[in-house]
Protein backbone atom coordinates (compact mmCIF):
# COMPACT_ATOMS: atom_id res chain seq x y z
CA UNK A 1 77.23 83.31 18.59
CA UNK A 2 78.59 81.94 21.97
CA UNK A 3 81.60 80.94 23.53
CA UNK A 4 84.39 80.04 21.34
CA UNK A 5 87.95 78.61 22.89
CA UNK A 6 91.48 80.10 21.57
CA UNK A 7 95.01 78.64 22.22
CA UNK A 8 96.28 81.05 25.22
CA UNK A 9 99.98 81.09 24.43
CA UNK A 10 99.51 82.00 20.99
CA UNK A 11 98.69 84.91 19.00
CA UNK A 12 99.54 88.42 18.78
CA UNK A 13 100.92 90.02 22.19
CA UNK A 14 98.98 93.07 23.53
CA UNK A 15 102.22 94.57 24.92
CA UNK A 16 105.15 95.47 22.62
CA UNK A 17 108.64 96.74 24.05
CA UNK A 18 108.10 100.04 25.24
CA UNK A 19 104.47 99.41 26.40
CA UNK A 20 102.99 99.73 29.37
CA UNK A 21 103.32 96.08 30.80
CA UNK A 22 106.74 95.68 30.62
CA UNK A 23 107.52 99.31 32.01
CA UNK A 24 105.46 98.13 34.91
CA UNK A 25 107.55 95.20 35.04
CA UNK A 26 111.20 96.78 35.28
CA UNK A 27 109.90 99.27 37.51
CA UNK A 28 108.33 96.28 39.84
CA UNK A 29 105.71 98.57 40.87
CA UNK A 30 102.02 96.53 41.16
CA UNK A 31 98.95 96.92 38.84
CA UNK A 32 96.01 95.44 39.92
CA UNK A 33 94.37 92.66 37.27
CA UNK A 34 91.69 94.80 36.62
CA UNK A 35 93.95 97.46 35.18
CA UNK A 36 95.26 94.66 33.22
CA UNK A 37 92.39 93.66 32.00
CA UNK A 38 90.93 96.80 31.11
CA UNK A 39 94.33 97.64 29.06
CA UNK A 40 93.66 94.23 27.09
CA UNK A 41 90.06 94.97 26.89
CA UNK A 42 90.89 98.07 25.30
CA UNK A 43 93.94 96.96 22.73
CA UNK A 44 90.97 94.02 21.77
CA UNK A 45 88.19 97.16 21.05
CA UNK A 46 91.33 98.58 19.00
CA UNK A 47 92.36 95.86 17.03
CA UNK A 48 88.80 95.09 15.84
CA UNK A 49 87.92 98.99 15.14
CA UNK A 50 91.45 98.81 13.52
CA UNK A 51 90.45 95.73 11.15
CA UNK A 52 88.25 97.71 9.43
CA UNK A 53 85.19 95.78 11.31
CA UNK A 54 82.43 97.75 11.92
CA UNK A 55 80.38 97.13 15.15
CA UNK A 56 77.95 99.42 16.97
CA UNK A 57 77.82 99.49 20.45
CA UNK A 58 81.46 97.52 21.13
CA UNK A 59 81.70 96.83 24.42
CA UNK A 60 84.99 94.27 24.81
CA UNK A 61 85.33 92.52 28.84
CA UNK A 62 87.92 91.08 29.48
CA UNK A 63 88.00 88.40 32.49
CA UNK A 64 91.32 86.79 33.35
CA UNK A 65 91.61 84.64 30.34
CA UNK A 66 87.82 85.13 28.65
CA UNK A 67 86.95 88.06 26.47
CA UNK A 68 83.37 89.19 26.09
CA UNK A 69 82.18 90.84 22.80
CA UNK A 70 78.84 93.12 22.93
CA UNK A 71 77.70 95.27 20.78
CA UNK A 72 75.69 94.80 16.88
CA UNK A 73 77.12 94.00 13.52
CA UNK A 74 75.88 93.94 9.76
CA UNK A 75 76.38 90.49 9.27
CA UNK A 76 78.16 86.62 10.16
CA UNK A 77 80.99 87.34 8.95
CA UNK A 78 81.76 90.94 11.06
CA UNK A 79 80.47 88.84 14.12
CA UNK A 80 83.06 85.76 13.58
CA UNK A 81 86.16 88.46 12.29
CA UNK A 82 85.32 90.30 15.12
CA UNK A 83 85.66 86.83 17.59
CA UNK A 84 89.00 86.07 15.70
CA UNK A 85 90.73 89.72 16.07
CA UNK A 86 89.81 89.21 20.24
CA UNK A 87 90.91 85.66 20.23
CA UNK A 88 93.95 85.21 18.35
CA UNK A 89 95.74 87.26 21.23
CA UNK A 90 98.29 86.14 23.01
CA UNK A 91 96.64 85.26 26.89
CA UNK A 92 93.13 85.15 25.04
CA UNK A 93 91.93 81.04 25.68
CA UNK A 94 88.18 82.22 24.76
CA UNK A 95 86.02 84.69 23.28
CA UNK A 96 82.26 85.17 24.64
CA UNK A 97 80.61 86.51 21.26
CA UNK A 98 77.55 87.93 22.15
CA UNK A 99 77.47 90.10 19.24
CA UNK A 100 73.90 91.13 17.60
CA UNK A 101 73.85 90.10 13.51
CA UNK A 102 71.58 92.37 11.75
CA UNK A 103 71.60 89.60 8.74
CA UNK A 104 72.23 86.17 10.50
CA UNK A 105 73.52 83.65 8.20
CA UNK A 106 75.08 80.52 8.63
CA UNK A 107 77.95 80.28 10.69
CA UNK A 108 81.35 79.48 9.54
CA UNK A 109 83.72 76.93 10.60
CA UNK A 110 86.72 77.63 12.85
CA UNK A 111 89.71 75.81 12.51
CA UNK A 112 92.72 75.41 14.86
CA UNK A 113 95.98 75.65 12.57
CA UNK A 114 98.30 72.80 13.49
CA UNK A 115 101.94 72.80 13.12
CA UNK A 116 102.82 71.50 9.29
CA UNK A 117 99.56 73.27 8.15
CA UNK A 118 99.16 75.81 4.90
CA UNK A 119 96.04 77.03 3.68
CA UNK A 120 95.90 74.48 0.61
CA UNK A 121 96.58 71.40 3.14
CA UNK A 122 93.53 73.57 5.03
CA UNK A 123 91.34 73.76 1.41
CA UNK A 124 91.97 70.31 0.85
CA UNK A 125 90.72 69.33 4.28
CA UNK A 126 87.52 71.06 4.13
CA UNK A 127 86.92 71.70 0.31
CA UNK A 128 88.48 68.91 -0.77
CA UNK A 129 90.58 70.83 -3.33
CA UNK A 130 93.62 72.61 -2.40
CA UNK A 131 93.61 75.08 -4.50
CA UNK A 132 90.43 76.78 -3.10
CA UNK A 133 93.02 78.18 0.03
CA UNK A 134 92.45 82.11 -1.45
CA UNK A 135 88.81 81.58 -0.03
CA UNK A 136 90.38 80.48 3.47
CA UNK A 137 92.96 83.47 2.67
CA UNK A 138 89.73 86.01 1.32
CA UNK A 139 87.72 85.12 4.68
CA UNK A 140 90.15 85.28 7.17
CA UNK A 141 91.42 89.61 5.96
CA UNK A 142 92.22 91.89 7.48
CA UNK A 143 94.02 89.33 9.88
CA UNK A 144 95.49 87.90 7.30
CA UNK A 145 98.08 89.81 5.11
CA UNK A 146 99.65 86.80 3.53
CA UNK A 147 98.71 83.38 2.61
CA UNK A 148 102.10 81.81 3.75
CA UNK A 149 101.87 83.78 7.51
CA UNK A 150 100.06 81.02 9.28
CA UNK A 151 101.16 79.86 12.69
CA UNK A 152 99.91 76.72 15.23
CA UNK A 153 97.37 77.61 17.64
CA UNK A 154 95.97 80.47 15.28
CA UNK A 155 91.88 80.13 14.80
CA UNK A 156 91.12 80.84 11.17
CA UNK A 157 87.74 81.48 9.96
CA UNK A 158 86.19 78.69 7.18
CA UNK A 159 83.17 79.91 5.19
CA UNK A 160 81.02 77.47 3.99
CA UNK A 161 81.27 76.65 0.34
């Protein structure tokens, strides 16, 4: 699919409270950045396999900023859930999608959500009719659990209609 650029300080963190990062950090001992990034690597192969997404072969980099998906998926819409699960992290700016699509179909849009946005302001935009947002909503599960939990600097999938 290609490279595909994510708003860094938002999204969901890797590290909760009691995690690993900020254990690190009140004991001030030093972790390298590859640990780091292997940890984020990981909690990215997670979250996807978590989604309900299924991809042989996931292999998730992770490269200061830049994660790399690998691996092969059913279809368009696996390959661009799978891109959104690794870039709407928090420290994520882009996703290398180098997925495989068994059944390549045309690629969806992806939209930056800007602050004042809803899904129907998002429908209108690109459908033209606002009440067409359950598509944006419909495309954009597992990641989505509810229509009115959008935030800025989120990347939501938009299937052509």
């Amino acid at each position: 699919m290609g490279l595909f650029d994510f708003v860094k300080e938002a999204g969901d963190t890797f590290f909760g409270k009691d995690d690993e990062e900020e254990a690190v950090a009140k004991e001030r001992v030093e972790v390298s950045q590859e640990r780091i990034e292997a940890v984020r690597a990981e909690r990215i192969a997670k979250r996807i396999q978590d989604s309900g997404i299924e991809v042989s072969g996931l292999n998730v980099s992770v490269a200061g900023d830049k994660a790399t998906l690998t691996g092969t998926v059913a279809t368009q819409e696996d390959s661009e859930k799978a891109t959104l699960c690794a870039g709407n992290q928090f420290g994520v700016a882009s996703v290398d999608c180098q997925l495989e699509v068994d059944s390549p179909e045309p690629e969806a849009v992806f939209y930056t959500v800007q602050s004042g946005d809803s899904l129907s302001k998002i429908a209108k935009e690109h459908y033209g009719d606002a009440m067409k947002y359950p598509v944006i909503f419909e495309a954009n599960k597992p990641m989505l659990t509810d229509p009115d939990k959008i935030y800025p600097g989120q990347v939501l999938r938009i299937p052509a209609q």
